[in-house]
N, C-alpha and C. Protein backbone atom coordinates (compact mmCIF):
# COMPACT_ATOMS: atom_id res chain seq x y z
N UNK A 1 126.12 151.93 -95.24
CA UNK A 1 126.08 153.11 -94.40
C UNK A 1 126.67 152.80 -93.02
N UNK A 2 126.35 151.89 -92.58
CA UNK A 2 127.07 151.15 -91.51
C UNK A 2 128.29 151.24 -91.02
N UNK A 3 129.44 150.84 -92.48
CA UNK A 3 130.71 150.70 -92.31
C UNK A 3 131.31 151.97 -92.93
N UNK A 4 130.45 152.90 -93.82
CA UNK A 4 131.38 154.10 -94.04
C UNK A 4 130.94 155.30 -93.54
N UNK A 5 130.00 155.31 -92.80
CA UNK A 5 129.31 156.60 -91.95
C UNK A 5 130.21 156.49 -90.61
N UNK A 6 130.77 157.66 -90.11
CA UNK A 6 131.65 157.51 -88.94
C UNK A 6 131.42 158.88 -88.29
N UNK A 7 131.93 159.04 -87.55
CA UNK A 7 131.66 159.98 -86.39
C UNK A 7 132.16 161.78 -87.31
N UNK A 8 133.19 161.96 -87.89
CA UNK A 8 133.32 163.15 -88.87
C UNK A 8 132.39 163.35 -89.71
N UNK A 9 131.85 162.29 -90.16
CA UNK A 9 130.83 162.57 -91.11
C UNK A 9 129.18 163.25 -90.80
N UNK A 10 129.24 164.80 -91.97
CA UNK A 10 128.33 165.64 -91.58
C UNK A 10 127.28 164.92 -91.76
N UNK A 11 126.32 164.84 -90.97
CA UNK A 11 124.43 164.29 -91.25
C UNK A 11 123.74 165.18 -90.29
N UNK A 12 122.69 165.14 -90.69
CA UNK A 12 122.16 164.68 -92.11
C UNK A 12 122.83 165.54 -92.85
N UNK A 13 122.64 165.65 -93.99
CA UNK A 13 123.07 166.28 -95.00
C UNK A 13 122.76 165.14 -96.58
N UNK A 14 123.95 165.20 -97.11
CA UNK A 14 123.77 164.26 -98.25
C UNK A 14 124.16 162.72 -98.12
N UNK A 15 124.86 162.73 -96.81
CA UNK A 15 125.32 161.52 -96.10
C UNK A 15 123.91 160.37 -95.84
N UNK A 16 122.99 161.31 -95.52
CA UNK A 16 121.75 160.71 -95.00
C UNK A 16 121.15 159.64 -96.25
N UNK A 17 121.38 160.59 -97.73
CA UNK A 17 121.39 159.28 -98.35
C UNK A 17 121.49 157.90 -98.89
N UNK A 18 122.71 157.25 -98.06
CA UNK A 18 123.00 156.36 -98.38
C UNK A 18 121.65 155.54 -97.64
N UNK A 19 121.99 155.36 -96.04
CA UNK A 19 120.69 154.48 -95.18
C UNK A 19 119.55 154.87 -95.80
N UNK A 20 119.25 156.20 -96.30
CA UNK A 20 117.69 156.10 -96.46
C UNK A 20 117.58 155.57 -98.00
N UNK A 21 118.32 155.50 -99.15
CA UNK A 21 118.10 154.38 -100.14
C UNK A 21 118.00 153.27 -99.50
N UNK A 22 118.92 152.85 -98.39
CA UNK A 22 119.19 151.08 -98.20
C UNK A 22 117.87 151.20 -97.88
N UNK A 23 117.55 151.45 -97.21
CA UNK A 23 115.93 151.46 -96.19
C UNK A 23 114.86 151.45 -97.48
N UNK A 24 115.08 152.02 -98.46
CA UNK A 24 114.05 151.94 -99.26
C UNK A 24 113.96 151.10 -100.50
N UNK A 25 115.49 150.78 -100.97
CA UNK A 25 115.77 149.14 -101.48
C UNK A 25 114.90 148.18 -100.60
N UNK A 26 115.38 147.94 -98.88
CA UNK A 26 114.71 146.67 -98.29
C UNK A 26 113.35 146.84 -98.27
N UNK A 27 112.17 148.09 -98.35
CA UNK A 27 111.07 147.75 -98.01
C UNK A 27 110.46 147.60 -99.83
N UNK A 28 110.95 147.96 -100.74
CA UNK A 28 110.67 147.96 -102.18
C UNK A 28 110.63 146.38 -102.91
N UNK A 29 111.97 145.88 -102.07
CA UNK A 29 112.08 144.66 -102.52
C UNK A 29 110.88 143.51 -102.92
N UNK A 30 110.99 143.05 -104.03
CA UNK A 30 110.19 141.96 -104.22
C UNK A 30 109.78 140.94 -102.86
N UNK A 31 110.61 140.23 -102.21
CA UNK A 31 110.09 139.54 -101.06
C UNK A 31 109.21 140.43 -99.89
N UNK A 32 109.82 141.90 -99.52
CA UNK A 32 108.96 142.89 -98.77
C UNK A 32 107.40 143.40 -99.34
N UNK A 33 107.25 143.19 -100.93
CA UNK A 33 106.25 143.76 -101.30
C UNK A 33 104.80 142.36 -100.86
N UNK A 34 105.59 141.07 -101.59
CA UNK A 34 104.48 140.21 -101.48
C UNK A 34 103.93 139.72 -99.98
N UNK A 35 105.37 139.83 -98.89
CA UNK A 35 105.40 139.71 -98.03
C UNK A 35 106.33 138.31 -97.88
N UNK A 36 106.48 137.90 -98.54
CA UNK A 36 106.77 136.28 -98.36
C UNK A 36 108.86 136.55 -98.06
N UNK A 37 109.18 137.32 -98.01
CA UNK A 37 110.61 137.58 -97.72
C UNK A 37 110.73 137.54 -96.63
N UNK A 38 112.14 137.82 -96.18
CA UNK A 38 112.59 138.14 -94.46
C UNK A 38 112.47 139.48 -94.30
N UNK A 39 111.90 140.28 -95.27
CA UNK A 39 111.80 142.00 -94.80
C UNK A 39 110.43 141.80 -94.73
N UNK A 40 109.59 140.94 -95.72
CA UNK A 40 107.81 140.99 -95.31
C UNK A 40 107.90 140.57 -94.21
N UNK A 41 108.59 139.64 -94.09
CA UNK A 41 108.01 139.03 -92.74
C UNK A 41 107.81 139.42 -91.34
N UNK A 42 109.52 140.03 -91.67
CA UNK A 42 109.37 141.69 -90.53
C UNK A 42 108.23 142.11 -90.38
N UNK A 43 108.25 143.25 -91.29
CA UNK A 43 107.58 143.77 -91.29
C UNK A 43 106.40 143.50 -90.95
N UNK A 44 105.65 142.45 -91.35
CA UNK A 44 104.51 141.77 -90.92
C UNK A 44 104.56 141.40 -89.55
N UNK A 45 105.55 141.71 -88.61
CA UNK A 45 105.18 141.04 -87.40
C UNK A 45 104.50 142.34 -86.66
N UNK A 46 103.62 141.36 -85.64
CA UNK A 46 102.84 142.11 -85.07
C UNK A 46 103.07 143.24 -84.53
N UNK A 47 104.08 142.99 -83.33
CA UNK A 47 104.76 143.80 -82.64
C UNK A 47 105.63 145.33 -83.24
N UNK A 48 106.27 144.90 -84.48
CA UNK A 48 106.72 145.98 -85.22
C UNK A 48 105.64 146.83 -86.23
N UNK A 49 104.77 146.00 -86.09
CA UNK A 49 103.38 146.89 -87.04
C UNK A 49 103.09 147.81 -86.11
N UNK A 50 102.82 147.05 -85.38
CA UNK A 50 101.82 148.67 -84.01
C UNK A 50 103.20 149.21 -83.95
N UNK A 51 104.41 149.15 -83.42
CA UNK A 51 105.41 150.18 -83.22
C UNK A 51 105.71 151.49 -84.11
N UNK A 52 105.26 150.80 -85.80
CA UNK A 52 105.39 151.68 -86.63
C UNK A 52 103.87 152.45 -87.07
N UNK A 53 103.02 152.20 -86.26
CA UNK A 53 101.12 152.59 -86.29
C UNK A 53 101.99 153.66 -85.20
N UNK A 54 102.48 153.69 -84.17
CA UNK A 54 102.40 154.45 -82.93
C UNK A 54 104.17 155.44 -82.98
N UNK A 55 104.23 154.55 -84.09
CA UNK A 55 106.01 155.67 -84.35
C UNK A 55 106.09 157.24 -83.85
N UNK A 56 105.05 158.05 -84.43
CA UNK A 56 105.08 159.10 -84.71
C UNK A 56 104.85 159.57 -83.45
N UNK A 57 103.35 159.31 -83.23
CA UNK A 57 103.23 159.64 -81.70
C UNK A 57 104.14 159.84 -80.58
N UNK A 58 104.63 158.23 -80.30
CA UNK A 58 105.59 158.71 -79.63
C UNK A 58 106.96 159.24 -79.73
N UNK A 59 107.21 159.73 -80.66
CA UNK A 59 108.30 160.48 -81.05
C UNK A 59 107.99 162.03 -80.80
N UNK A 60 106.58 162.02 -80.77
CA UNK A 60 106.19 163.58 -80.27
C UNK A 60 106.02 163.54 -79.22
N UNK A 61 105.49 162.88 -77.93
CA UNK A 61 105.74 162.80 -77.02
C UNK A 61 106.79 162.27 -75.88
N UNK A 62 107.97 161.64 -76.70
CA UNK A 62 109.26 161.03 -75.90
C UNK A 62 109.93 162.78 -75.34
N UNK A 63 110.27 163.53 -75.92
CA UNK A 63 111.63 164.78 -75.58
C UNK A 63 110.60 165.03 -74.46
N UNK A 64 109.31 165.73 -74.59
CA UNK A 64 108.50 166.62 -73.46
C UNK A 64 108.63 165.67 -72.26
N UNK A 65 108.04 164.76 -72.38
CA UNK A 65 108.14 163.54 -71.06
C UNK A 65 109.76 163.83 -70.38
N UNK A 66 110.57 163.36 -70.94
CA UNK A 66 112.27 163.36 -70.61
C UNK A 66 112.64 164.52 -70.18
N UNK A 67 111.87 165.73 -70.80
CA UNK A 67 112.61 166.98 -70.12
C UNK A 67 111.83 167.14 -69.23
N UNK A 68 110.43 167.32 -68.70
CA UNK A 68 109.43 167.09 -67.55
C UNK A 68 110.16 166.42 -66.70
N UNK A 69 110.58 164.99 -67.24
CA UNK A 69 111.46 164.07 -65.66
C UNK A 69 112.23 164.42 -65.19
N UNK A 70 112.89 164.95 -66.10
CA UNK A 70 114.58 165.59 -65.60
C UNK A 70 114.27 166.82 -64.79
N UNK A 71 113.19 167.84 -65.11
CA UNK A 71 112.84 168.77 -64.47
C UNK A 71 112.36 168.38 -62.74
N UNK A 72 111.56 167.41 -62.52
CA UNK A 72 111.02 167.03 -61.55
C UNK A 72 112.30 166.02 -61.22
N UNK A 73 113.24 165.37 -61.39
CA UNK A 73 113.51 164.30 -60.29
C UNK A 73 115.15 165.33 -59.92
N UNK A 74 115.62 166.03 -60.80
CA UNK A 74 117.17 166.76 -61.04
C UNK A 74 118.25 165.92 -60.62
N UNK A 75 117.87 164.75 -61.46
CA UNK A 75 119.19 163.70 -60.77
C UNK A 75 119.42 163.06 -62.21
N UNK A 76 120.20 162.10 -62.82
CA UNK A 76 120.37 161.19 -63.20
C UNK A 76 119.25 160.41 -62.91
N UNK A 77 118.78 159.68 -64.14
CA UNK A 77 117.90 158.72 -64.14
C UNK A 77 118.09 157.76 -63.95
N UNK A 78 117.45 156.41 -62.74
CA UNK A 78 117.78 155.36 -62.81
C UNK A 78 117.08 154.18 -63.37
N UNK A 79 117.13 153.06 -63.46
CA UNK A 79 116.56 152.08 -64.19
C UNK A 79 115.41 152.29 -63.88
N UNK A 80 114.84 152.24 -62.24
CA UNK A 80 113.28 152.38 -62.61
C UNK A 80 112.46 153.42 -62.88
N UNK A 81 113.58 155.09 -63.51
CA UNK A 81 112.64 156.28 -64.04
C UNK A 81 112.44 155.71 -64.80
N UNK A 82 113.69 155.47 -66.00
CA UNK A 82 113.55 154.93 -67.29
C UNK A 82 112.55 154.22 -67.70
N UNK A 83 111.93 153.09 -66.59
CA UNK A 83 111.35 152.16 -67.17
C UNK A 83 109.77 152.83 -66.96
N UNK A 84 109.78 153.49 -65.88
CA UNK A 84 108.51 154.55 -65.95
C UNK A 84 108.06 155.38 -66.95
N UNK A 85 109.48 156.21 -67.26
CA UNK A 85 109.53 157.41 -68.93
C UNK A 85 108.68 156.23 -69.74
N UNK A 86 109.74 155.25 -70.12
CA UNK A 86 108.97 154.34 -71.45
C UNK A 86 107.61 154.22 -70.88
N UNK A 87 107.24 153.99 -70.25
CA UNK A 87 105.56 153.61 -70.01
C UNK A 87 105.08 154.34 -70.31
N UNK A 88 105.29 155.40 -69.79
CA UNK A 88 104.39 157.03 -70.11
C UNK A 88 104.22 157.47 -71.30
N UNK A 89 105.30 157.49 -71.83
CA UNK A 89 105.66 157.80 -73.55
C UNK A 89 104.99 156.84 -74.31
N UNK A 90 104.74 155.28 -73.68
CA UNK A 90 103.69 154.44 -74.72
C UNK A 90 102.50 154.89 -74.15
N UNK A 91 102.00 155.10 -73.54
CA UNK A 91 100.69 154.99 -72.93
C UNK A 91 100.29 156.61 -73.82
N UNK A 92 101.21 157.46 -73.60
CA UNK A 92 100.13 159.06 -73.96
C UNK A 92 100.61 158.60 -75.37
N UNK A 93 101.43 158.00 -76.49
CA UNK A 93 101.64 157.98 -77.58
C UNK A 93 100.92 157.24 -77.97
């Protein structure tokens, strides 16, 4: 999906299929299931466990936050909104 998904190409649509098989080959896989692979192992790490415990959340709260900032600062964001937005967006997510 990588090398033949390009900027003309409609998505989602039926395009979307390709990454979301790959994605579901790597977590299906024998080494991902027992864990003992380089996708269990991923997966098993700490840091990406809670990211994917708290995925959702903050995916519902990232746009509202960003359009709130943009509403209140009416500038371009600089490194230290940004690094504020992310805080906020983990903390209420």
């Amino acid at each position: 999906a990588m090398v033949s998904l390009g900027a003309q190409t409609l998505f989602p649509g039926v395009a979307a299929l390709l990454p979301c098989a790959g994605t579901a080959v790597v977590i299906a896989g024998e080494g991902a299931v027992a864990g003992n692979g380089l996708a269990g192992r991923l997966l098993a790490f700490a840091p990406l466990r809670i990211t994917g415990l708290a995925s959702f959340a903050l995916y519902l709260w990232h746009w509202p936050v960003i359009v709130l900032a943009h509403y209140v600062v009416q500038r371009e964001f600089s490194a230290r909104d940004t690094a504020v937005i992310v805080v906020v967006i983990g903390a209420l997510g």
